[in-house]
Protein backbone atom coordinates (compact mmCIF):
# COMPACT_ATOMS: atom_id res chain seq x y z
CA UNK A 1 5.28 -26.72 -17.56
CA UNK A 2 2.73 -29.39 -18.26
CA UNK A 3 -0.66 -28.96 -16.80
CA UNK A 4 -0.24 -30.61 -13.07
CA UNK A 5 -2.64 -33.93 -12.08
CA UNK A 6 -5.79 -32.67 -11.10
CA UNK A 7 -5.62 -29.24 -12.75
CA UNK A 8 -9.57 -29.95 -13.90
CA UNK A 9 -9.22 -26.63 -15.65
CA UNK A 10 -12.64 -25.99 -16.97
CA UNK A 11 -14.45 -27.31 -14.11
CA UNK A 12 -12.26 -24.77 -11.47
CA UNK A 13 -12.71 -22.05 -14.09
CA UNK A 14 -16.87 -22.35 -13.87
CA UNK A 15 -17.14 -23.57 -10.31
CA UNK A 16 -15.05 -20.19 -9.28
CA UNK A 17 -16.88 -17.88 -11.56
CA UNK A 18 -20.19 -19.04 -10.81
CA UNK A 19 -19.38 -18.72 -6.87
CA UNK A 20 -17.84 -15.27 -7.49
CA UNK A 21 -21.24 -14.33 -9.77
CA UNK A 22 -22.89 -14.92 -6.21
CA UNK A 23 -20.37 -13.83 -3.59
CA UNK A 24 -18.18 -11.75 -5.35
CA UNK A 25 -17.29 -8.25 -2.93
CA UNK A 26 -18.73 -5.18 -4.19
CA UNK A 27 -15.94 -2.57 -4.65
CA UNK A 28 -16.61 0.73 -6.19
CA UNK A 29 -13.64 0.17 -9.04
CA UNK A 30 -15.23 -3.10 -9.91
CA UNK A 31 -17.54 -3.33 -12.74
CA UNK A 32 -20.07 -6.33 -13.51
CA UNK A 33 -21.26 -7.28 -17.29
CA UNK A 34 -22.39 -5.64 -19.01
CA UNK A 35 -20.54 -3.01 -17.58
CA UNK A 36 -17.19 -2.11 -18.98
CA UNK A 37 -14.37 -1.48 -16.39
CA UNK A 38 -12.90 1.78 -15.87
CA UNK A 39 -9.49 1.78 -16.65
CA UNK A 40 -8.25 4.42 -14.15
CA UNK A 41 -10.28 3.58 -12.06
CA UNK A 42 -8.41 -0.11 -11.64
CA UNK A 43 -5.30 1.17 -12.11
CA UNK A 44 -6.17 3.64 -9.34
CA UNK A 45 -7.27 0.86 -7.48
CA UNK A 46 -4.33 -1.61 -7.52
CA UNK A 47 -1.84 1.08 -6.78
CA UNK A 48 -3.72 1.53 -3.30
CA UNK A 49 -4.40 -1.97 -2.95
CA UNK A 50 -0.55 -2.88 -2.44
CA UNK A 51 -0.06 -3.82 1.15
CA UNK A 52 -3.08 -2.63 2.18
CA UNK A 53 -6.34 -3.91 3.27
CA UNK A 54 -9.69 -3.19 1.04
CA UNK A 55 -11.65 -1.96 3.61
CA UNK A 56 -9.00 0.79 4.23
CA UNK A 57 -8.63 1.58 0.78
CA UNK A 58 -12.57 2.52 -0.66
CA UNK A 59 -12.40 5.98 1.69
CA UNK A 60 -9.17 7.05 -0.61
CA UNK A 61 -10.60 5.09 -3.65
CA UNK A 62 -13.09 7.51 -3.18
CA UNK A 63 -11.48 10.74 -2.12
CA UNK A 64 -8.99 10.11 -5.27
CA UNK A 65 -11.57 10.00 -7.88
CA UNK A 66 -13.58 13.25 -6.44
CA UNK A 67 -10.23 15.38 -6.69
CA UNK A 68 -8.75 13.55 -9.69
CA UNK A 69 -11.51 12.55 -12.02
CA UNK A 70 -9.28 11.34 -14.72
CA UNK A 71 -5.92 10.52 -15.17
CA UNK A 72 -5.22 14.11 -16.84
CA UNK A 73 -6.70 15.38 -13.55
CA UNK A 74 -3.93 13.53 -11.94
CA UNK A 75 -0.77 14.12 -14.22
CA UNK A 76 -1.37 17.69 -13.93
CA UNK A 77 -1.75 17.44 -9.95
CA UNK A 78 1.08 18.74 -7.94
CA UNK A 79 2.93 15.88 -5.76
CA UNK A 80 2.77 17.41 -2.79
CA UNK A 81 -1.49 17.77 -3.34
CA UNK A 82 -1.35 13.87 -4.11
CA UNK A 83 0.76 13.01 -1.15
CA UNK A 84 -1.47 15.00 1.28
CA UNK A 85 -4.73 12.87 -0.08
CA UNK A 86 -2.56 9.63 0.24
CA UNK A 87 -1.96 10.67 4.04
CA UNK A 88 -2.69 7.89 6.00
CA UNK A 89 -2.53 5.21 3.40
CA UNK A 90 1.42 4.60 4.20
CA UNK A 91 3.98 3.52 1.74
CA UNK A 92 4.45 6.86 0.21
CA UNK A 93 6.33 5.66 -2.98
CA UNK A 94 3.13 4.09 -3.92
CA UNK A 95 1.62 7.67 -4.46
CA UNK A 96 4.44 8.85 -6.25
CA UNK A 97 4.54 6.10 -8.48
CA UNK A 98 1.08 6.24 -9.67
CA UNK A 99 1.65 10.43 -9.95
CA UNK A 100 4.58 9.55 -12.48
CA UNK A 101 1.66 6.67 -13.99
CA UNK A 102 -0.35 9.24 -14.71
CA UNK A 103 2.18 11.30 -16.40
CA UNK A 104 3.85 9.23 -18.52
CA UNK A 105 0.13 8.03 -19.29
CA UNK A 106 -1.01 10.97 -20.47
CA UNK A 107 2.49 11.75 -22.37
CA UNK A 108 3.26 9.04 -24.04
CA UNK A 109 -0.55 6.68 -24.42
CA UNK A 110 -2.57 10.05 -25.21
CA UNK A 111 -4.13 9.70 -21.73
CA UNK A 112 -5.26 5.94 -22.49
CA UNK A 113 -3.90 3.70 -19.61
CA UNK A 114 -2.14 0.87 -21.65
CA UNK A 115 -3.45 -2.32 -22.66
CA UNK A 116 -0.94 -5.04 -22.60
CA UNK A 117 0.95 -6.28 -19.98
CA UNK A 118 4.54 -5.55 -22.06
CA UNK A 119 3.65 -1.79 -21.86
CA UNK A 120 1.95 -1.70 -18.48
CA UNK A 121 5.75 -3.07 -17.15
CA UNK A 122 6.92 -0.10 -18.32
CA UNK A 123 4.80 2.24 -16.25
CA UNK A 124 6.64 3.34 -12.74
CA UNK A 125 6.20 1.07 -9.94
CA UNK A 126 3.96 -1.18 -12.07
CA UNK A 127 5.28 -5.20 -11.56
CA UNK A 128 4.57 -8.51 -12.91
CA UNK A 129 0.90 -9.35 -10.52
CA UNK A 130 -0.26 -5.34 -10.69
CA UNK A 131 0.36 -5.48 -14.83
CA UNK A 132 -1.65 -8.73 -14.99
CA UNK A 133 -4.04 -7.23 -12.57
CA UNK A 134 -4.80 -3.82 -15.17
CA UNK A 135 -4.55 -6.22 -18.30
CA UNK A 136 -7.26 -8.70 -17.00
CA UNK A 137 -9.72 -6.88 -14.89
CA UNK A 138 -9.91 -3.74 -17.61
CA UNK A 139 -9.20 -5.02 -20.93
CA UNK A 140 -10.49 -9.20 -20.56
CA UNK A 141 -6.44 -9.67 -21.22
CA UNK A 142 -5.93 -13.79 -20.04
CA UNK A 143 -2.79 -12.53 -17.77
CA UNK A 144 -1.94 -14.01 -14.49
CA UNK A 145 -1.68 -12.76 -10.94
CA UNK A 146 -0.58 -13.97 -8.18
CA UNK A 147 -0.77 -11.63 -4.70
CA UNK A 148 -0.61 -13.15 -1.76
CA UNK A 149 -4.88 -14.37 -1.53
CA UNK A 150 -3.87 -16.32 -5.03
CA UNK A 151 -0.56 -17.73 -3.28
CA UNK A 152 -2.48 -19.26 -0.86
CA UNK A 153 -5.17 -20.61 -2.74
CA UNK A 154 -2.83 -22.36 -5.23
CA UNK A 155 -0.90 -23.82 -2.60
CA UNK A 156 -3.51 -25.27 -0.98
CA UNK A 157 -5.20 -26.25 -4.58
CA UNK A 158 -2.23 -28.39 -5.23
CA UNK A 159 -0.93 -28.91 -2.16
CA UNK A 160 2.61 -27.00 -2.60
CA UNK A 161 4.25 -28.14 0.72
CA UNK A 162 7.61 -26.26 -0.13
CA UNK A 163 8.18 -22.56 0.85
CA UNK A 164 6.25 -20.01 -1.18
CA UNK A 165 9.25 -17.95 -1.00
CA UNK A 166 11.45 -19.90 -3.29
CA UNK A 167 12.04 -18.19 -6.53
CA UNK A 168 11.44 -21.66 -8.25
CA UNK A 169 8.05 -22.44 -5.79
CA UNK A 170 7.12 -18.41 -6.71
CA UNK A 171 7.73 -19.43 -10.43
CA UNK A 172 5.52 -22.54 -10.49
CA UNK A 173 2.68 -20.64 -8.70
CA UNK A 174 2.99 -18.43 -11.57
CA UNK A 175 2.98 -21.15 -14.17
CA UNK A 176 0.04 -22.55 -12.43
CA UNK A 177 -2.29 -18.92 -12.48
CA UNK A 178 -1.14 -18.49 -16.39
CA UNK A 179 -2.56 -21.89 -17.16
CA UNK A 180 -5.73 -21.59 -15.10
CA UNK A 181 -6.94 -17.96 -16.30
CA UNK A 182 -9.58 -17.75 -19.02
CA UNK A 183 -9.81 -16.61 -22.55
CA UNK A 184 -13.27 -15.41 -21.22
CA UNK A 185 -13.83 -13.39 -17.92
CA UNK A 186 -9.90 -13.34 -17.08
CA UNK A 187 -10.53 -10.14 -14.78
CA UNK A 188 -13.32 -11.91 -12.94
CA UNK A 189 -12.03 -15.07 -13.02
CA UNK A 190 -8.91 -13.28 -11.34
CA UNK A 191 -11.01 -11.33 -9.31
CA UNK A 192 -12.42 -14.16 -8.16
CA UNK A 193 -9.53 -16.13 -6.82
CA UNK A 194 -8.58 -13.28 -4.82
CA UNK A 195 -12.05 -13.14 -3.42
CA UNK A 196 -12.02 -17.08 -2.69
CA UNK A 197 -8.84 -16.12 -0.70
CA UNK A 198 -9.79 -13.42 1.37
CA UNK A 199 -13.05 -14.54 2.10
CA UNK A 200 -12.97 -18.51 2.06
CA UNK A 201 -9.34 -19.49 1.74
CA UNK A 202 -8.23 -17.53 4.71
CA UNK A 203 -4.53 -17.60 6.13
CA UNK A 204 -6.16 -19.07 9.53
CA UNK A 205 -9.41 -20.96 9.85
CA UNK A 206 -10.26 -21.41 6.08
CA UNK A 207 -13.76 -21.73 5.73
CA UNK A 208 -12.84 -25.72 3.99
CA UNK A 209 -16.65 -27.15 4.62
CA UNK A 210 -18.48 -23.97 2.49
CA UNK A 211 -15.97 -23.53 -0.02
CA UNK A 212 -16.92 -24.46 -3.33
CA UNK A 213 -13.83 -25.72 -4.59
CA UNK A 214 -13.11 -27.90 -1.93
CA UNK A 215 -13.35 -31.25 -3.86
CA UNK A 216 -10.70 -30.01 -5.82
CA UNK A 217 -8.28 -29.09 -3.29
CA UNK A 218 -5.80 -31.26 -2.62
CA UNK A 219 -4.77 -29.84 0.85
CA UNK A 220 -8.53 -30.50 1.83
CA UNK A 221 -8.03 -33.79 0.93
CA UNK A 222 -5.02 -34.26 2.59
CA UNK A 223 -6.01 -32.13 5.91
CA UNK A 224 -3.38 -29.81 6.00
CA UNK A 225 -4.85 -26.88 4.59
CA UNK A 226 -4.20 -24.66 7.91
CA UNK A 227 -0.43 -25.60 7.36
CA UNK A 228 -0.58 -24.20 3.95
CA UNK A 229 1.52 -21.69 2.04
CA UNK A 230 4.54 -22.39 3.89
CA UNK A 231 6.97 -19.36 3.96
CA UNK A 232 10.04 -18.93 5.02
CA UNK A 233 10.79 -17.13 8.62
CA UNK A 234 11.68 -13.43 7.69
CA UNK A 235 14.53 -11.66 8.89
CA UNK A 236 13.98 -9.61 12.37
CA UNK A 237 13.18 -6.26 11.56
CA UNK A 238 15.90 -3.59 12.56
CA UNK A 239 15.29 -1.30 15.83
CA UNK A 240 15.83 2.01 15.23
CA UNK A 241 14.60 5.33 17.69
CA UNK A 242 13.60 9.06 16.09
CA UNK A 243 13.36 11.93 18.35
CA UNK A 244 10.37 14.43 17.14
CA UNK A 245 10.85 17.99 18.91
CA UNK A 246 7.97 19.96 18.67
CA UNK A 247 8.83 23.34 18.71
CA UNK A 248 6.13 26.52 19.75
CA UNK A 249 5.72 30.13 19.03
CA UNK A 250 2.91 32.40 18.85
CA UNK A 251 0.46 29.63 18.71
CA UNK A 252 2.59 28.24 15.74
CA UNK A 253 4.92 25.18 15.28
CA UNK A 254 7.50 24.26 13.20
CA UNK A 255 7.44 21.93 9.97
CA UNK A 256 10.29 21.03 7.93
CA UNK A 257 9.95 18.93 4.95
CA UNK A 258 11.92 15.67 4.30
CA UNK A 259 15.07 15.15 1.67
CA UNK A 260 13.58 14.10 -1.79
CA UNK A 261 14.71 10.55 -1.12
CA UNK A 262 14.72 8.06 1.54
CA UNK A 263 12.16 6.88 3.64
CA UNK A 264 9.16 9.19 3.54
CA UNK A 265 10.66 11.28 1.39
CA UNK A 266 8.82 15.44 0.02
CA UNK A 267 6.76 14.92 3.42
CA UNK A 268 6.45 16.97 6.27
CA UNK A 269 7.16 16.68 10.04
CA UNK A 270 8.00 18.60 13.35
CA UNK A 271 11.92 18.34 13.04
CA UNK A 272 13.14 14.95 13.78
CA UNK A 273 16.37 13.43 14.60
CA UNK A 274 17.20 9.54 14.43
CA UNK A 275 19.50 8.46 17.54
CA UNK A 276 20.37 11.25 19.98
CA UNK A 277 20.02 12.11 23.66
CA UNK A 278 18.37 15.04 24.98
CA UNK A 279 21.88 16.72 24.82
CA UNK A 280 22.54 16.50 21.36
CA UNK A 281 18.81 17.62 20.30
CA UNK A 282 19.70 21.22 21.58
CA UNK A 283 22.78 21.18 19.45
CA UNK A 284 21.29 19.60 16.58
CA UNK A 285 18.65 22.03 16.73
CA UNK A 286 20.74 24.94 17.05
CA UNK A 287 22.71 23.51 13.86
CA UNK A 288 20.07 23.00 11.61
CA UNK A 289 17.23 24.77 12.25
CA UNK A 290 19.49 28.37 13.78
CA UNK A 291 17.07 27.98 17.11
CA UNK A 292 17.76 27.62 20.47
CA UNK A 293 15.15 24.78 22.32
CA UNK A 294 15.35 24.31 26.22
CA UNK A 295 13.65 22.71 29.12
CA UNK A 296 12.69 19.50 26.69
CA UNK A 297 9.75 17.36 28.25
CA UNK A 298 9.10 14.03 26.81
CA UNK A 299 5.87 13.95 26.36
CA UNK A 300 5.20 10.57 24.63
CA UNK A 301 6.57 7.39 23.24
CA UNK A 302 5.00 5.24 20.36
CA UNK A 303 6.55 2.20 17.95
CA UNK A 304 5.99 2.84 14.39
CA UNK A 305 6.27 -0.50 11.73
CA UNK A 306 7.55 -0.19 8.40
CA UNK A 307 8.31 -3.71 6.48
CA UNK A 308 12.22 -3.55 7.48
CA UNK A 309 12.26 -1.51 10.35
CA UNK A 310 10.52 -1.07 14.23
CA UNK A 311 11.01 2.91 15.03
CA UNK A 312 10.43 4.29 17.85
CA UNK A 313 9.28 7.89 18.23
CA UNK A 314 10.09 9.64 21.71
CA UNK A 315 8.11 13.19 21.48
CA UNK A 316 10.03 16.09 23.07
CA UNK A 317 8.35 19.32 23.45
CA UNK A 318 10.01 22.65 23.80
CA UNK A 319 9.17 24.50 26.93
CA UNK A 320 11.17 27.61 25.58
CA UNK A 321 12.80 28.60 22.18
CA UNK A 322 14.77 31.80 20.95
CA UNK A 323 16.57 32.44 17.92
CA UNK A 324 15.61 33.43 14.51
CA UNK A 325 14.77 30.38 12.14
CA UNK A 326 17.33 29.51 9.26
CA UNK A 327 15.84 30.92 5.62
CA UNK A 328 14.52 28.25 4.10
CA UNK A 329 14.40 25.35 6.23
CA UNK A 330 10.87 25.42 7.88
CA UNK A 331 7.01 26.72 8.04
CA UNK A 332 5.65 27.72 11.07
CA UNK A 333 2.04 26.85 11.12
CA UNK A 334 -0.95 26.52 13.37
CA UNK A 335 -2.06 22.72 13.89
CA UNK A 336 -5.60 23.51 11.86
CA UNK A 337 -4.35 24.93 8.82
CA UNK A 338 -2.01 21.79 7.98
CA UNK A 339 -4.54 21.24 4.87
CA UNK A 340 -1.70 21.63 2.11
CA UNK A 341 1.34 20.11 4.35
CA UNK A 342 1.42 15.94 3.89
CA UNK A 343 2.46 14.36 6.77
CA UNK A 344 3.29 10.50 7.04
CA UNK A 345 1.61 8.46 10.41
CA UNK A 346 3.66 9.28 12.97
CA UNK A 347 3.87 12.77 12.31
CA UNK A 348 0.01 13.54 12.37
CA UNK A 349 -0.17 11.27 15.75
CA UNK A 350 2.48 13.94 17.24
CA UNK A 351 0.05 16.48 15.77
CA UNK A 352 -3.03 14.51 17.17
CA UNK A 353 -1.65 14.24 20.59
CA UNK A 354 -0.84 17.86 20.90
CA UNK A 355 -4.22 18.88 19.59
CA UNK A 356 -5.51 16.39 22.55
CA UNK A 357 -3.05 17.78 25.23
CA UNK A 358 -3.82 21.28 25.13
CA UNK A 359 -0.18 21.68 24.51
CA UNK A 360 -1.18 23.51 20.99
């Protein structure tokens, strides 16, 4: 791809860094010069980072590095320990990806977190803008990225008016980011876009009159920088119900722990059954778990939002149970000593509201 009118390389590349030497967010994985930038600590960082806001992630940035110091720390960590610090965070496979990082990191790159973005692709769970991301910001590598803060800025930059979501729009934006990244300061210059985007270049109300590259933006120019990235409507997400039933004895209730695949798989939950009536709870009950639930009160409904589905969660609670528990499919525990069991969102709101209730 030739270099697009108006690229103005060098002058974007020193009116950016010297904007992000002023402005630039302070993040506890980032490191300024002379500094040199902890390699776990931003691969650490961009794992978390995926789908989820910054301010969210620096309490588990933090509560990551305290448990798991280095990445040895972390390969020899047992899953279900780095689930139950990633509690909260959501998108579970994110954890387990960086857990199997950290492994094949300290198998096969003698604990060293690669420096290329060829051999960062090969890490689990590690794609095209996250490679680019490790390479630049730890090693100085001139690699790409392009998330969605650098989408935006380059389609407002150079006023991309087609959908962002077209593999050949998606390629250009990456042409574009290879071209503009520096021999010198990639990570910061980098950095820096995605700073100009989340703090300037904002989805709504961009901040156009105090941002410093707003002589060369072409959707400035033009006045349609609000309109800009255009993407392309996304498919309704599917509507699906899961009936939690929490189940009491002795001051205890039951946990049973997810299959090892599927949607928040290895975690734990009061047992949970997608799509049945109050009927067929007693009877699924009885057939999994070997227990025998009556007088059900729903207690609470709440929507839960993953990126393809809407669940909803109707919360049953067992006025009386009898039976003896199937071997091997459950814990009965008290709701303060969960410290060891991870639990995805809507199971520690269940927990939460019980705690609340006095039903526990």
């Amino acid at each position: 791809m030739n270099p697009p009118p108006g690229l103005n390389k060098l002058k974007r590349q020193r009116t950016l860094l010297k904007w992000y030497d002023g402005n630039g967010r302070n993040m506890p994985w980032r490191s300024r010069i002379p500094q040199t930038p902890n390699s776990y600590h931003v691969l650490l960082s961009e794992a978390m980072l995926q789908q989820t806001q910054v301010a969210t992630v620096i309490d588990y940035f933090n509560r990551f590095i305290t448990a798991f110091p280095t990445v040895h720390d972390l390969a020899d960590a047992d899953e279900q320990q780095v689930l139950k610090l990633w509690e909260g965070l959501g998108y579970y496979r994110r954890a387990r990806n960086l857990h199997a990082c950290a492994k094949m990191i300290v198998d096969q790159h003698d604990g060293i977190v690669p420096n290329t973005v060829d051999a960062l692709l090969k890490l689990p769970g590690v794609g095209r803008y996250t490679a680019g991301a490790i390479a630049s910001i730890a090693y100085g590598v001139a690699a790409p990225i392009l998330d969605g803060n650098v989408v935006r800025v380059l389609s407002r930059w150079f006023a991309i008016t087609d959908s962002t979501d077209d593999k050949h729009v998606k390629e250009q934006l990456w042409q574009l980011a290879e071209q503009l990244v520096p021999t010198q300061r990639a990570g910061d210059f980098n950095q820096a876009m995605m700073d100009l985007g989340a703090m300037i270049c904002t989805p709504k109300s961009p901040a156009c009159l105090t941002c410093p590259m707003a002589k060369m933006c072409s959707a400035y120019d033009q006045g349609i920088a609000e309109t800009l990235p255009k993407r392309t409507p996304r498919t309704k997400p599917t509507t699906v119900t899961h009936h939690v039933v929490s189940i009491e004895r002795k001051g205890q209730y039951l946990f049973t722990q997810r299959p090892a695949s599927g949607l928040w798989s290895n975690m734990w939950q009061m047992p949970t059954l997608e799509e049945s009536n109050e009927k067929e709870l007693v009877l699924q009950v009885k057939s999994q778990l070997g227990l025998d639930v009556s007088d059900l009160q729903k207690v609470q409904n709440f929507k839960h939002q993953t990126t393809h589905r809407t669940i909803t969660f109707t919360h049953w609670h067992a006025g009386e149970v009898s039976g003896r528990l199937k071997s091997g499919v459950g814990q009965w525990r008290k709701l303060d000593q969960l410290e060891d069991l991870p639990l995805a969102n809507p199971q520690s709101k269940v927990v939460t509201f019980l705690i609340k209730k006095d039903l526990a």
